[in-house]
PDB file of N, CA and C in Angstrom:
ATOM      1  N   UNK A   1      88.749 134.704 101.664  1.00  0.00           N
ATOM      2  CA  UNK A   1      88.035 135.230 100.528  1.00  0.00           C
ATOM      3  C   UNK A   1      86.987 134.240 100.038  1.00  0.00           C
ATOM      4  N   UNK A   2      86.795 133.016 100.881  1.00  0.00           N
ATOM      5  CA  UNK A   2      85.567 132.082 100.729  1.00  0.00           C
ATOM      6  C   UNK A   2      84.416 132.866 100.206  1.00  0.00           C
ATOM      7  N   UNK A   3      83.958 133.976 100.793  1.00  0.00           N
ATOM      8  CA  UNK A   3      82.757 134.737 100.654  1.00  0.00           C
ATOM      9  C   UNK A   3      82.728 135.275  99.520  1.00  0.00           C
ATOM     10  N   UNK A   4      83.797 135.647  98.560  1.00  0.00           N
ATOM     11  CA  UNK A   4      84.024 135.977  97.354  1.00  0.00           C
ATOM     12  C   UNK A   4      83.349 134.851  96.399  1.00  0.00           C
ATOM     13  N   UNK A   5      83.828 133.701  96.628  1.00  0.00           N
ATOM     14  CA  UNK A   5      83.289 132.762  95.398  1.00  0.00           C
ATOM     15  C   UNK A   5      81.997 132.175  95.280  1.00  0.00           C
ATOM     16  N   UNK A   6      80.766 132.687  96.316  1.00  0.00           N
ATOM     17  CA  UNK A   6      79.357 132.877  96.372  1.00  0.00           C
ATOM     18  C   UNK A   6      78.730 133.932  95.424  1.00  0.00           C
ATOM     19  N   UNK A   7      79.492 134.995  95.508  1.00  0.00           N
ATOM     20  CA  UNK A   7      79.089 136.227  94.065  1.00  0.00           C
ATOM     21  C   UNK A   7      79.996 136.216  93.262  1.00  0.00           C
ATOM     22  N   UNK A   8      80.718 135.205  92.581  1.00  0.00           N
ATOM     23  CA  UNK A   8      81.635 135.457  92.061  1.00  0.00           C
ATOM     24  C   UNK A   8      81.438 135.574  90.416  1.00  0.00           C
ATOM     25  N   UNK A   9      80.483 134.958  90.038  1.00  0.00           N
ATOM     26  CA  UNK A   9      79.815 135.572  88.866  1.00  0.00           C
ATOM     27  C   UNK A   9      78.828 137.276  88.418  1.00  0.00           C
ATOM     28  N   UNK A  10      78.373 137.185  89.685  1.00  0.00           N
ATOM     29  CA  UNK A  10      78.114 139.005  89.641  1.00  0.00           C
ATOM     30  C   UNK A  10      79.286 139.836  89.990  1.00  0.00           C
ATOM     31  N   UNK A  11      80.243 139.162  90.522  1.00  0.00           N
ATOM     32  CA  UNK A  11      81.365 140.335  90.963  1.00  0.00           C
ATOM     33  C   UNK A  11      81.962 140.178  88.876  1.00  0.00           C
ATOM     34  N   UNK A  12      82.438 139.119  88.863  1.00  0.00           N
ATOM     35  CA  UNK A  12      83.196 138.980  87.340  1.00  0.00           C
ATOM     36  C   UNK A  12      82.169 139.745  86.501  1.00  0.00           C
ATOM     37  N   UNK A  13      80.839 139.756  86.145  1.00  0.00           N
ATOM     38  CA  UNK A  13      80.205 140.294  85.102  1.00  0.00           C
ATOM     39  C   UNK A  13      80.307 141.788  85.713  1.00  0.00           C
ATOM     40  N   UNK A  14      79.918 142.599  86.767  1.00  0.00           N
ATOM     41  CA  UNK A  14      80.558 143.924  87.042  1.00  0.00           C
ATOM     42  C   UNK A  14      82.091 144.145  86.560  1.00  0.00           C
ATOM     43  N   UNK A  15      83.098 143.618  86.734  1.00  0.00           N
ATOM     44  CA  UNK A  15      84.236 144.325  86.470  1.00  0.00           C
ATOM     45  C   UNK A  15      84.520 144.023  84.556  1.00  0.00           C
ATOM     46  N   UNK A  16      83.713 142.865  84.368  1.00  0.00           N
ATOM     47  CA  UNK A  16      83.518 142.782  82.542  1.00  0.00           C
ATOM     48  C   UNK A  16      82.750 144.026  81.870  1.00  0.00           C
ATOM     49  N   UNK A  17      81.900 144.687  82.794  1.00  0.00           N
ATOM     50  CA  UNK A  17      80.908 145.900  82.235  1.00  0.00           C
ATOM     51  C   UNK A  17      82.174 146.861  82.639  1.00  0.00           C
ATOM     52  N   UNK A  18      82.716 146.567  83.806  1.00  0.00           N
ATOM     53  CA  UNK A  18      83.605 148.724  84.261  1.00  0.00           C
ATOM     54  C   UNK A  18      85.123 148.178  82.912  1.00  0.00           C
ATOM     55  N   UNK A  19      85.144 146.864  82.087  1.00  0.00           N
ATOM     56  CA  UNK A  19      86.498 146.648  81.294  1.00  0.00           C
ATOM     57  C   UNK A  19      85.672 147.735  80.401  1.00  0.00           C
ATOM     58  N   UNK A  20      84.633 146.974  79.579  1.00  0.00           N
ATOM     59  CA  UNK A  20      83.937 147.820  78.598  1.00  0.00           C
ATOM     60  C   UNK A  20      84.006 149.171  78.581  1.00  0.00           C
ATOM     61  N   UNK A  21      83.961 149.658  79.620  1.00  0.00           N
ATOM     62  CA  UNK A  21      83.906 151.281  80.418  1.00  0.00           C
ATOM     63  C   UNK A  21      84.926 151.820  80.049  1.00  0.00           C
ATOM     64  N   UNK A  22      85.841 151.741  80.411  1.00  0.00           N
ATOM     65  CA  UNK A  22      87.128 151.668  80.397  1.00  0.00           C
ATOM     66  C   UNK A  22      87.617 151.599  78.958  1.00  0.00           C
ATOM     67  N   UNK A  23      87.170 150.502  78.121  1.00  0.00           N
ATOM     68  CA  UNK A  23      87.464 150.559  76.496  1.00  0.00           C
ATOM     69  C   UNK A  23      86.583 151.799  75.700  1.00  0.00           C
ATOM     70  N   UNK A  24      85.701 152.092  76.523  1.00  0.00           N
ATOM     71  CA  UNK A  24      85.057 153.380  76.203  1.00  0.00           C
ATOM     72  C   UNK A  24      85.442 154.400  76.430  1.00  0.00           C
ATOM     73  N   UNK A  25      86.388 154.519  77.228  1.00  0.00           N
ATOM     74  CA  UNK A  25      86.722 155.970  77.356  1.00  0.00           C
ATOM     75  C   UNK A  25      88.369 155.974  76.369  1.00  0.00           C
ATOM     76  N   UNK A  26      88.625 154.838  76.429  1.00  0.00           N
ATOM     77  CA  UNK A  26      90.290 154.757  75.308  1.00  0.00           C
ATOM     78  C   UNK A  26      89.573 155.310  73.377  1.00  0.00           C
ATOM     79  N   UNK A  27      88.589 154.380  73.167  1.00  0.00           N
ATOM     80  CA  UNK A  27      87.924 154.772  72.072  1.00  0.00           C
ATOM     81  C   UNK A  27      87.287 156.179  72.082  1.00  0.00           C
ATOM     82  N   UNK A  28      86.906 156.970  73.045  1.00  0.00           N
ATOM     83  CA  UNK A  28      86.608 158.324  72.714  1.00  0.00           C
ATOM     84  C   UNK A  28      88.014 158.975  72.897  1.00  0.00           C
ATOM     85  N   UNK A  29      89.128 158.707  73.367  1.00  0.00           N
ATOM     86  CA  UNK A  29      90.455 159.636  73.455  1.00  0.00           C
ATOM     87  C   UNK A  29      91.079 159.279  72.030  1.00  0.00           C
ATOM     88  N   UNK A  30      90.699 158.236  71.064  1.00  0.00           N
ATOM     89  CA  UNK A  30      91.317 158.085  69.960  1.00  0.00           C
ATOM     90  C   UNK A  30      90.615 158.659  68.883  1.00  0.00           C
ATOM     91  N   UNK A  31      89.491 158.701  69.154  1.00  0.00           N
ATOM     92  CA  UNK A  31      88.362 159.438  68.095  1.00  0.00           C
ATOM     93  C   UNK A  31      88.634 161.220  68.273  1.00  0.00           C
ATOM     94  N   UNK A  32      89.392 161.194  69.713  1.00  0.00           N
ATOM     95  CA  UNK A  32      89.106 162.829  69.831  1.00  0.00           C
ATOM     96  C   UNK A  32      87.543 163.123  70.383  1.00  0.00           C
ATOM     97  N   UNK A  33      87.121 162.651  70.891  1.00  0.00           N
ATOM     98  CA  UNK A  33      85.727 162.734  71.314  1.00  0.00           C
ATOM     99  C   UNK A  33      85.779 164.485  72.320  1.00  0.00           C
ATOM    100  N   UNK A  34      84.653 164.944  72.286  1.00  0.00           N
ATOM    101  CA  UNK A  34      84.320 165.853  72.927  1.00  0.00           C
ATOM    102  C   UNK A  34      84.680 166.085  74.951  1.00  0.00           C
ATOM    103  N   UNK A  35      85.732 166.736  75.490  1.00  0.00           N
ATOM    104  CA  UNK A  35      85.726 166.648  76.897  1.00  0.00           C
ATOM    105  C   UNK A  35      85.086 165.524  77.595  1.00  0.00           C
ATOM    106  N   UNK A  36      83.397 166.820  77.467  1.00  0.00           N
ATOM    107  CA  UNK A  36      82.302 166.559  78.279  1.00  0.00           C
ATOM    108  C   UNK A  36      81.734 165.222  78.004  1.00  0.00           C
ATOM    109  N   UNK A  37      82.108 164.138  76.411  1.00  0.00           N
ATOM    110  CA  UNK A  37      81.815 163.148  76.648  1.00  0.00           C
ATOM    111  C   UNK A  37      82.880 161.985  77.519  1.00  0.00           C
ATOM    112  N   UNK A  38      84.335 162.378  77.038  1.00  0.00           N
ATOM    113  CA  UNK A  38      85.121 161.600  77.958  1.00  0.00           C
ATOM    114  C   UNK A  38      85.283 161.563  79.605  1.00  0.00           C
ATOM    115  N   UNK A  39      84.948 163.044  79.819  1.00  0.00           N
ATOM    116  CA  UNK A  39      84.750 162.803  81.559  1.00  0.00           C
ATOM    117  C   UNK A  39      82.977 162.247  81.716  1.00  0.00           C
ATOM    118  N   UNK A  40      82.076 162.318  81.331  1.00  0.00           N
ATOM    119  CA  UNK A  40      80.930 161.484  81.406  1.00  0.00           C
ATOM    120  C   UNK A  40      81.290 160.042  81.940  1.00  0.00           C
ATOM    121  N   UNK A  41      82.032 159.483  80.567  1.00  0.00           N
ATOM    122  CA  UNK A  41      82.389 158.234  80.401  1.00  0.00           C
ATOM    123  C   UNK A  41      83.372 157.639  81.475  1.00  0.00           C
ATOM    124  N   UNK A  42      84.168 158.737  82.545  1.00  0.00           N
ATOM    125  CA  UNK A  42      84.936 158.463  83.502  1.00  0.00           C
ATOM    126  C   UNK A  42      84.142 158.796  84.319  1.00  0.00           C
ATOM    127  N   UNK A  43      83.560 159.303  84.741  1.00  0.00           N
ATOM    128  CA  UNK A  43      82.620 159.474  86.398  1.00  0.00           C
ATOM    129  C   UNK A  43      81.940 158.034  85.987  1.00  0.00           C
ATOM    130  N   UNK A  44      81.150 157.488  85.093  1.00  0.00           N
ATOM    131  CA  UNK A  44      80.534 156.397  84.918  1.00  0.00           C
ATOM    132  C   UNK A  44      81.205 155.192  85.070  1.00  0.00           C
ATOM    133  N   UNK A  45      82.145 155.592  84.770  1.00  0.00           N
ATOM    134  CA  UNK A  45      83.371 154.129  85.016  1.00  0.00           C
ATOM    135  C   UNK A  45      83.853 154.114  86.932  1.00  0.00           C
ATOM    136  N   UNK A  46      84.093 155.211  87.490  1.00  0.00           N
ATOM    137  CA  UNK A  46      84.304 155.535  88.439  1.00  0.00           C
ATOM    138  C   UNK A  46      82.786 155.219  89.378  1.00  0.00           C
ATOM    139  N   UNK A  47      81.925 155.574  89.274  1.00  0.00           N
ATOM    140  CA  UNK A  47      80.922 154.725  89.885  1.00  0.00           C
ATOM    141  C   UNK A  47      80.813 153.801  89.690  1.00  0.00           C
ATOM    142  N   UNK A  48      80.922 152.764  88.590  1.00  0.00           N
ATOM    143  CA  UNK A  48      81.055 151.226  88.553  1.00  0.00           C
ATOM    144  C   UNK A  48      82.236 150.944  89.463  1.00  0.00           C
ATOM    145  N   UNK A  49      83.326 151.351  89.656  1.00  0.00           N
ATOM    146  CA  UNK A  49      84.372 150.822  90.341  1.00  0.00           C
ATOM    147  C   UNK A  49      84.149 151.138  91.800  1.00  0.00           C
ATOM    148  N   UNK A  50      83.550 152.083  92.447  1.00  0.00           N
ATOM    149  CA  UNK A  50      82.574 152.276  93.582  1.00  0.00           C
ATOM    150  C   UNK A  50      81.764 151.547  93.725  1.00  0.00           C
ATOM    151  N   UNK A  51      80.861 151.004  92.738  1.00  0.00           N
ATOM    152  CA  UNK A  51      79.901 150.016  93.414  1.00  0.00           C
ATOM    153  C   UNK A  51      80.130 148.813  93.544  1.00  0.00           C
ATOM    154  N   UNK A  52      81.512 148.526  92.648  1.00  0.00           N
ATOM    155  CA  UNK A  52      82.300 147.624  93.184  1.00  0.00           C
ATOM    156  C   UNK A  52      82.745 147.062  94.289  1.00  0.00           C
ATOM    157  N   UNK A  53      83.682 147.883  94.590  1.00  0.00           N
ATOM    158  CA  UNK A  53      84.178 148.103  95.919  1.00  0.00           C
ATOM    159  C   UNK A  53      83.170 148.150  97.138  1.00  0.00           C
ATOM    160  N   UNK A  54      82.047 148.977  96.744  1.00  0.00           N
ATOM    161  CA  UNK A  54      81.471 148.589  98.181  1.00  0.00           C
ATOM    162  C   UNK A  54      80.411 147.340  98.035  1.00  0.00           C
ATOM    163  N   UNK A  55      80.188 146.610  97.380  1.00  0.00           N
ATOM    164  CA  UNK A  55      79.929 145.229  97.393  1.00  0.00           C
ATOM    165  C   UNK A  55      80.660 144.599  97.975  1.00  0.00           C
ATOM    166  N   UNK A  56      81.725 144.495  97.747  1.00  0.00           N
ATOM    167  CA  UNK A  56      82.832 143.689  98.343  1.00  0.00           C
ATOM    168  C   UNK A  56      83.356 143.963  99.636  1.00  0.00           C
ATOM    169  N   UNK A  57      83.613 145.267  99.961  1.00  0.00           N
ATOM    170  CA  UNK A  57      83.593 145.856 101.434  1.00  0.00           C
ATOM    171  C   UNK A  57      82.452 145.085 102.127  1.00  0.00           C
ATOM    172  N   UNK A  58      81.316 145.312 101.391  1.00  0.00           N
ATOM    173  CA  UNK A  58      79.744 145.078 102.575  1.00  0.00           C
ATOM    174  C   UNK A  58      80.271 143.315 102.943  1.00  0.00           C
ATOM    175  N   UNK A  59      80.424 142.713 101.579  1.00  0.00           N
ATOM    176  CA  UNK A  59      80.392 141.451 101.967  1.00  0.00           C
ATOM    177  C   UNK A  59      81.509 140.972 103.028  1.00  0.00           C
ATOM    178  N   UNK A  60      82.392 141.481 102.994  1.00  0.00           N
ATOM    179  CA  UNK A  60      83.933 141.367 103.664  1.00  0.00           C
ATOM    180  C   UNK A  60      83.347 141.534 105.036  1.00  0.00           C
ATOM    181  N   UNK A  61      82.578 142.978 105.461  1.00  0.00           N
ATOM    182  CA  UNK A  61      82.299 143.419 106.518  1.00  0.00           C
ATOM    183  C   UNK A  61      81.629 142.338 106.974  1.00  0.00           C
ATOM    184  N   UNK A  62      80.423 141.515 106.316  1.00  0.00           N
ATOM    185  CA  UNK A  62      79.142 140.661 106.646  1.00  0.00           C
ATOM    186  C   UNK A  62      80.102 139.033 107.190  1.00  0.00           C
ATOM    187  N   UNK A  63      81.191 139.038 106.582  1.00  0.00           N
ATOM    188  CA  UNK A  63      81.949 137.983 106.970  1.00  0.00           C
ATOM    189  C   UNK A  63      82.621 137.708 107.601  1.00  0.00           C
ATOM    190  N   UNK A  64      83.560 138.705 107.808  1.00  0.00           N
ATOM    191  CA  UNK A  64      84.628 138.223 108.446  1.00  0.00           C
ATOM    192  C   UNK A  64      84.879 139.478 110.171  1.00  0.00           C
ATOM    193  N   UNK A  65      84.009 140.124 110.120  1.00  0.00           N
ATOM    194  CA  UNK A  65      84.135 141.520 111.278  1.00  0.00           C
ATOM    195  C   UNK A  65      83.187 140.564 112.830  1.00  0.00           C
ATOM    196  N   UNK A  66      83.915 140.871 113.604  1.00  0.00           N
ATOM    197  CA  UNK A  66      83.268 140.604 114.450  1.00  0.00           C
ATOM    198  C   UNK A  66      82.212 141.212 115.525  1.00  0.00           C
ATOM    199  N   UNK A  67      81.037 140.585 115.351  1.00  0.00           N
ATOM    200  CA  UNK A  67      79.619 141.408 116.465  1.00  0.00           C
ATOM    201  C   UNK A  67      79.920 141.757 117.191  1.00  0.00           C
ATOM    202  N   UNK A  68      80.007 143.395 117.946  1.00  0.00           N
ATOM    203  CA  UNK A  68      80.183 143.710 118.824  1.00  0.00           C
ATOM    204  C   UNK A  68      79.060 144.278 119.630  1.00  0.00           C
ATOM    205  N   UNK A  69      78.836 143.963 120.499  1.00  0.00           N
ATOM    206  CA  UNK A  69      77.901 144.712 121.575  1.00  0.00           C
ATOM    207  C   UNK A  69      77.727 146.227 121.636  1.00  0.00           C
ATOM    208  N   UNK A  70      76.243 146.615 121.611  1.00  0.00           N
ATOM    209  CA  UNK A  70      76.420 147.905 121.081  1.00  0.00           C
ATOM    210  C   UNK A  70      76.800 148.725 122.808  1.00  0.00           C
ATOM    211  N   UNK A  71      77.423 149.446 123.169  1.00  0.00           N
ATOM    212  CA  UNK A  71      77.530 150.499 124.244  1.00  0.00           C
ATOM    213  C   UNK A  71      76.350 150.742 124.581  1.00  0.00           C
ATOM    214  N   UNK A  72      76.503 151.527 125.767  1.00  0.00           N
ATOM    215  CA  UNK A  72      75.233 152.093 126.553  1.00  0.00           C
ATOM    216  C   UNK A  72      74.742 153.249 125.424  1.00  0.00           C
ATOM    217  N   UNK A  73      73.080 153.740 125.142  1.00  0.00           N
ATOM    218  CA  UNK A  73      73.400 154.445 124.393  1.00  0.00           C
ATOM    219  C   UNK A  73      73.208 154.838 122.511  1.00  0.00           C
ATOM    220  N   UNK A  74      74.363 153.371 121.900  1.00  0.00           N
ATOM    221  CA  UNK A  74      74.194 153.238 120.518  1.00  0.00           C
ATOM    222  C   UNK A  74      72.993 152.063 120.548  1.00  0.00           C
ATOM    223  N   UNK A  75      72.734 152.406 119.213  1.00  0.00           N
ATOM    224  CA  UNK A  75      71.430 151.745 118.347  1.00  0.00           C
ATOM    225  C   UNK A  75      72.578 150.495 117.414  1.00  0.00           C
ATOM    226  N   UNK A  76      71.574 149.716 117.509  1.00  0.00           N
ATOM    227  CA  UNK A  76      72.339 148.712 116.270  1.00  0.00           C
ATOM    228  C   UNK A  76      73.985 147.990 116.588  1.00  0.00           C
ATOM    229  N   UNK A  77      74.090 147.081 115.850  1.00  0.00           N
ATOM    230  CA  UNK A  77      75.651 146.468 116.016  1.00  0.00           C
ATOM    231  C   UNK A  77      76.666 147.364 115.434  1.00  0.00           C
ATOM    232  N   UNK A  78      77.677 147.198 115.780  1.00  0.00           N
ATOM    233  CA  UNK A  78      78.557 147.689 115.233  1.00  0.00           C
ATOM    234  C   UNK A  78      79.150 147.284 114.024  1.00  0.00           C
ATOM    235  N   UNK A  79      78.638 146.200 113.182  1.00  0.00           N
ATOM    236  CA  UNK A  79      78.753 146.083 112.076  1.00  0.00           C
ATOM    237  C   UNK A  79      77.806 146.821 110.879  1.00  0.00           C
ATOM    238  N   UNK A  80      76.878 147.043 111.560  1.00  0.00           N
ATOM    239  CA  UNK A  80      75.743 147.602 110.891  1.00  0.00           C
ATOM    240  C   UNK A  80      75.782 149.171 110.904  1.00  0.00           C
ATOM    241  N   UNK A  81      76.263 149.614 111.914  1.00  0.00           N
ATOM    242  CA  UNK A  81      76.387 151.025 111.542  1.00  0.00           C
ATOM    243  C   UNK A  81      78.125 151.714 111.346  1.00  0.00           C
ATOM    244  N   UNK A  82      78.946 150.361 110.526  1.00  0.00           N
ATOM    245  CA  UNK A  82      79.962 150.745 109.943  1.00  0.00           C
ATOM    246  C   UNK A  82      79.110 150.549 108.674  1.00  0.00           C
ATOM    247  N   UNK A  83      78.616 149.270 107.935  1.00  0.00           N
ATOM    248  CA  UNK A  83      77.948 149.512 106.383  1.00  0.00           C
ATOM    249  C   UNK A  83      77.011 150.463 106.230  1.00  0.00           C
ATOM    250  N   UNK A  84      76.347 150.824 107.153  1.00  0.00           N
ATOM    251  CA  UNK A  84      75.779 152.201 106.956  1.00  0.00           C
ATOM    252  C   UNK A  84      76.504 153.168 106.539  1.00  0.00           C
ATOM    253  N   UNK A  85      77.096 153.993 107.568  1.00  0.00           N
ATOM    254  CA  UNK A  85      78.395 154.734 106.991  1.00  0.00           C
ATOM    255  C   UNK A  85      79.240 154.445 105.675  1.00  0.00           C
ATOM    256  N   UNK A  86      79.697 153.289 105.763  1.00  0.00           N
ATOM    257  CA  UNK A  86      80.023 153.385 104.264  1.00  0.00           C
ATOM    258  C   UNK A  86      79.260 153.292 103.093  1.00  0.00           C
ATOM    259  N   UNK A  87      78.199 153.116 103.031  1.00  0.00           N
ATOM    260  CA  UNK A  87      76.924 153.445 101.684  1.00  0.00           C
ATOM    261  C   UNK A  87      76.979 154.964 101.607  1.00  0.00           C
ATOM    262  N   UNK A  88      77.151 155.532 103.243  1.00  0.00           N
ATOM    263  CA  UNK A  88      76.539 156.814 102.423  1.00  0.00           C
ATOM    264  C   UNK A  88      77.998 157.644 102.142  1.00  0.00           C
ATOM    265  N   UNK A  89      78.938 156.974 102.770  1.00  0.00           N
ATOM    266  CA  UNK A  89      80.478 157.838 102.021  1.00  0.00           C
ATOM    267  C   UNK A  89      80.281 157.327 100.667  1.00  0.00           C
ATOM    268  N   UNK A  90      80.080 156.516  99.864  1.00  0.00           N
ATOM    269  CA  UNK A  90      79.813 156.015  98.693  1.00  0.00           C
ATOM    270  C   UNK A  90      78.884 156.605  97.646  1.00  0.00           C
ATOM    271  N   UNK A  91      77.848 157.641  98.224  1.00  0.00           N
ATOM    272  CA  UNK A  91      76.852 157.859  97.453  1.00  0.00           C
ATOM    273  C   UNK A  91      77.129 159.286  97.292  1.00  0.00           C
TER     274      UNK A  91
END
């Protein structure tokens, strides 16, 4: 997890913004807030925790996966068109 403590101040200030998130959606369930604002406030929290995760995936992938030779055929490494794929399962 070496590769972790290079972003480890943008990874900590992301999961300090999805805490906030998160205290936002407890404060609209105590206020009684409107549905449509508490699920807002959860898809929004839920994409922060997605873009989380695939930060950390990409970097994991960029570190520790090993280059493989592409086949007869494929385009690109095989590391590169697994983070591909996972951006766009992500989006």
């Amino acid at each position: 997890m070496s590769h972790i403590i290079h972003n480890k101040q943008k990874l900590l200030n992301r999961v300090r913004r999805i805490r906030g998130q998160i205290e936002a959606i407890e404060r609209a369930l105590l206020e009684e807030s409107s549905c449509i604002n508490v699920l807002q406030q959860i898809t929004s929290c839920r994409g922060a925790m997605t873009g989380l995760l695939a930060v950390v995936l990409e970097d994991h992938i960029r570190t520790h996966l090993i280059d493989v030779e592409p086949h007869e055929g494929e385009q690109g490494d095989a590391k590169e068109q697994l983070i591909d794929i996972i951006h766009s399962y992500f989006k």
